[in-house]
Each structure stands twice: as structure tokens, then as C-alpha cells.
C-alpha atoms as a PDB file:
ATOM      1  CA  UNK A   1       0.998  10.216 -11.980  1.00  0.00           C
ATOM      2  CA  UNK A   2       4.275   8.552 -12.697  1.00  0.00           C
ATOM      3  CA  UNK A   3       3.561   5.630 -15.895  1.00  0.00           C
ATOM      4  CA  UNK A   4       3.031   2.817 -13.667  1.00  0.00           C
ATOM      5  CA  UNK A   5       0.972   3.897 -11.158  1.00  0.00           C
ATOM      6  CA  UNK A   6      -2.875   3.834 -11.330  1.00  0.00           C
ATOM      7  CA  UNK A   7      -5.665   3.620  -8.841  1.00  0.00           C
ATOM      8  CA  UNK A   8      -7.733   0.961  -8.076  1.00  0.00           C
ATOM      9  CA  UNK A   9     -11.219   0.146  -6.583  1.00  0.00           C
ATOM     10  CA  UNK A  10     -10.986  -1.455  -3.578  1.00  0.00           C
ATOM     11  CA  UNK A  11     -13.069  -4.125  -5.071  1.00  0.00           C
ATOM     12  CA  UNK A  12     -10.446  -4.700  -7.682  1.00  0.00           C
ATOM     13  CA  UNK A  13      -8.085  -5.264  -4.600  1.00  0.00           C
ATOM     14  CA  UNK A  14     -10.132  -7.806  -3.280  1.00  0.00           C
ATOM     15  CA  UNK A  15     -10.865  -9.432  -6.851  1.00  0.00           C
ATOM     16  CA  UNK A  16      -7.505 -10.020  -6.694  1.00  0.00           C
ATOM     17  CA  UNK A  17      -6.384 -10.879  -3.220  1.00  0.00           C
ATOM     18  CA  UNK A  18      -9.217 -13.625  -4.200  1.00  0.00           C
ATOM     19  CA  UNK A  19      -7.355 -15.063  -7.239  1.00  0.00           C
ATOM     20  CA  UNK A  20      -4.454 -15.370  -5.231  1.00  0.00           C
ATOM     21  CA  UNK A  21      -2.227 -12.304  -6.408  1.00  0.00           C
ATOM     22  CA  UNK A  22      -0.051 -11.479  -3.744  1.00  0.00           C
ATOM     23  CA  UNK A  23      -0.282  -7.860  -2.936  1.00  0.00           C
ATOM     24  CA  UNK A  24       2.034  -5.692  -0.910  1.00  0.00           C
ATOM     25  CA  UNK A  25      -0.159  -2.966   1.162  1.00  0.00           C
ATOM     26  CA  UNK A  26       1.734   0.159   2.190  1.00  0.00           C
ATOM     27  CA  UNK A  27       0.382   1.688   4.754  1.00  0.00           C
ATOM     28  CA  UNK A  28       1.240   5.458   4.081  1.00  0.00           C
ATOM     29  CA  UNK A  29      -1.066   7.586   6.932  1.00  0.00           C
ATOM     30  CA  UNK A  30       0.329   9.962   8.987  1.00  0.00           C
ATOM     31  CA  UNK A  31       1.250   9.250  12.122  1.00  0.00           C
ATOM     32  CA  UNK A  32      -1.690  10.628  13.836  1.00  0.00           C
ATOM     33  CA  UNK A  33      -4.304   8.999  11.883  1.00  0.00           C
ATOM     34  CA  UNK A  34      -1.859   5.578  12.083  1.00  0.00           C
ATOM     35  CA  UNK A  35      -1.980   5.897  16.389  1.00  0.00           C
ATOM     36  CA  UNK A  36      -5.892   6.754  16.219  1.00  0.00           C
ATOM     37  CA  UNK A  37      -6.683   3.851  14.003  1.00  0.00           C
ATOM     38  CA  UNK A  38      -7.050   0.157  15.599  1.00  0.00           C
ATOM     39  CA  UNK A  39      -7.360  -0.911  11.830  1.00  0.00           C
ATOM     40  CA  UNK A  40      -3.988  -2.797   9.929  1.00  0.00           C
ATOM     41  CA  UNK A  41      -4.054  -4.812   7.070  1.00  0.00           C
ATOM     42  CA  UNK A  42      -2.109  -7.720   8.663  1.00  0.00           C
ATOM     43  CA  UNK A  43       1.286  -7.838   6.930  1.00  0.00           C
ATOM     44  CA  UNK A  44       1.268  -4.119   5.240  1.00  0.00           C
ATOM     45  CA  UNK A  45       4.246  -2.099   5.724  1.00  0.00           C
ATOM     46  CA  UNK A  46       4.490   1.307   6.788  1.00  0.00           C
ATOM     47  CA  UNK A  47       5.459   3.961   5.581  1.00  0.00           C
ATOM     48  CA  UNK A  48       4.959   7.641   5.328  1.00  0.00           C
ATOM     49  CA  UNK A  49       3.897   9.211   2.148  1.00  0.00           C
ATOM     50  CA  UNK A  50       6.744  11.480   1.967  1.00  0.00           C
ATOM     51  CA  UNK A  51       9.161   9.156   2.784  1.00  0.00           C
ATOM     52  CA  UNK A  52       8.448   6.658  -0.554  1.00  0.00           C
ATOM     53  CA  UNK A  53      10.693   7.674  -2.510  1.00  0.00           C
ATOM     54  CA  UNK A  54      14.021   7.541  -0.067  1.00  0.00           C
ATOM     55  CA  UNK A  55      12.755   3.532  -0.208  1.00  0.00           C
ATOM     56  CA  UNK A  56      11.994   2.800  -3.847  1.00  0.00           C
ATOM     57  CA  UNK A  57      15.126   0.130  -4.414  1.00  0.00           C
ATOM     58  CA  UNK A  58      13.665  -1.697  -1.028  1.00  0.00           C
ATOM     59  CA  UNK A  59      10.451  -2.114  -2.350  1.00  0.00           C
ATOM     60  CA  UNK A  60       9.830  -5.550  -4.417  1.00  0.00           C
ATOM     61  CA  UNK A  61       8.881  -5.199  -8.194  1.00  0.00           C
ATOM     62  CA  UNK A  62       7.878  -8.384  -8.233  1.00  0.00           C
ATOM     63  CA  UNK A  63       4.071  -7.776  -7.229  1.00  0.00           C
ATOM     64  CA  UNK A  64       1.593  -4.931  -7.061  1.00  0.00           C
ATOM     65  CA  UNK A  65       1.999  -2.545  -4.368  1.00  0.00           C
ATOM     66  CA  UNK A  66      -0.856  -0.911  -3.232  1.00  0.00           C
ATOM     67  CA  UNK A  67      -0.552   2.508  -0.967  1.00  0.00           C
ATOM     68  CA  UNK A  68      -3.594   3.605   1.428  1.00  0.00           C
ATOM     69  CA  UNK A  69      -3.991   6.279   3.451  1.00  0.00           C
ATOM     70  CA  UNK A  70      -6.984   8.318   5.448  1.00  0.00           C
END
């Protein structure tokens, strides 16, 4: 993994969310398992996986981004 990226428990997430951090969610599933799904996190962005790196200088470094997938 590249230095500053590490995984974390979803309960970490929601530790967080719960302090107040703001937290950007990107949604990176394929596009199948993205039209299957009836399940967002309101305000997550998506993405595809292989398609993160053409958008690095759009994404803020401001916060934690956190990727999910199925």
C-alpha cells in the first residue's frame, strides 16, 4: 500500500463520523454490483477503482477519504 493509506474497521469509521470528523466515502464498486445495490452512503462519490488515480488532484486532502467496495 502506498504510505498513507491504511484500512480501517468499519467501527473506526463510525467512531469517527460520531466525533464529528468529516469523512469523504468513495464509492468504488463496479458497475454491476453499484446497479444491483439499493444501498448509498448519502453524499459518497463514485468512482471506479481503476479510475482513482486519473482523479487524485480532484480529490480533497483536507479530510480522510475512505474507499468501499463489494
Amino acid at each position: 500500500m502506498p504510505p498513507n493509506v491504511a484500512r480501517i474497521a468499519p467501527e473506526e469509521v463510525k467512531a469517527r463520523l460520531d466525533r464529528g470528523e468529516n469523512i469523504l466515502f468513495l464509492d468504488t464498486r463496479s458497475a454491476e454490483a453499484w446497479a444491483k445495490s439499493d444501498l448509498r452512503i448519502s453524499g459518497s462519490v463514485r468512482l471506479l477503482s481503476r479510475e482513482v488515480g486519473n482523479h487524485l488532484r480532484e480529490l480533497p486532502r483536507d479530510r480522510t477519504i475512505v474507499t468501499y467496495c463489494t
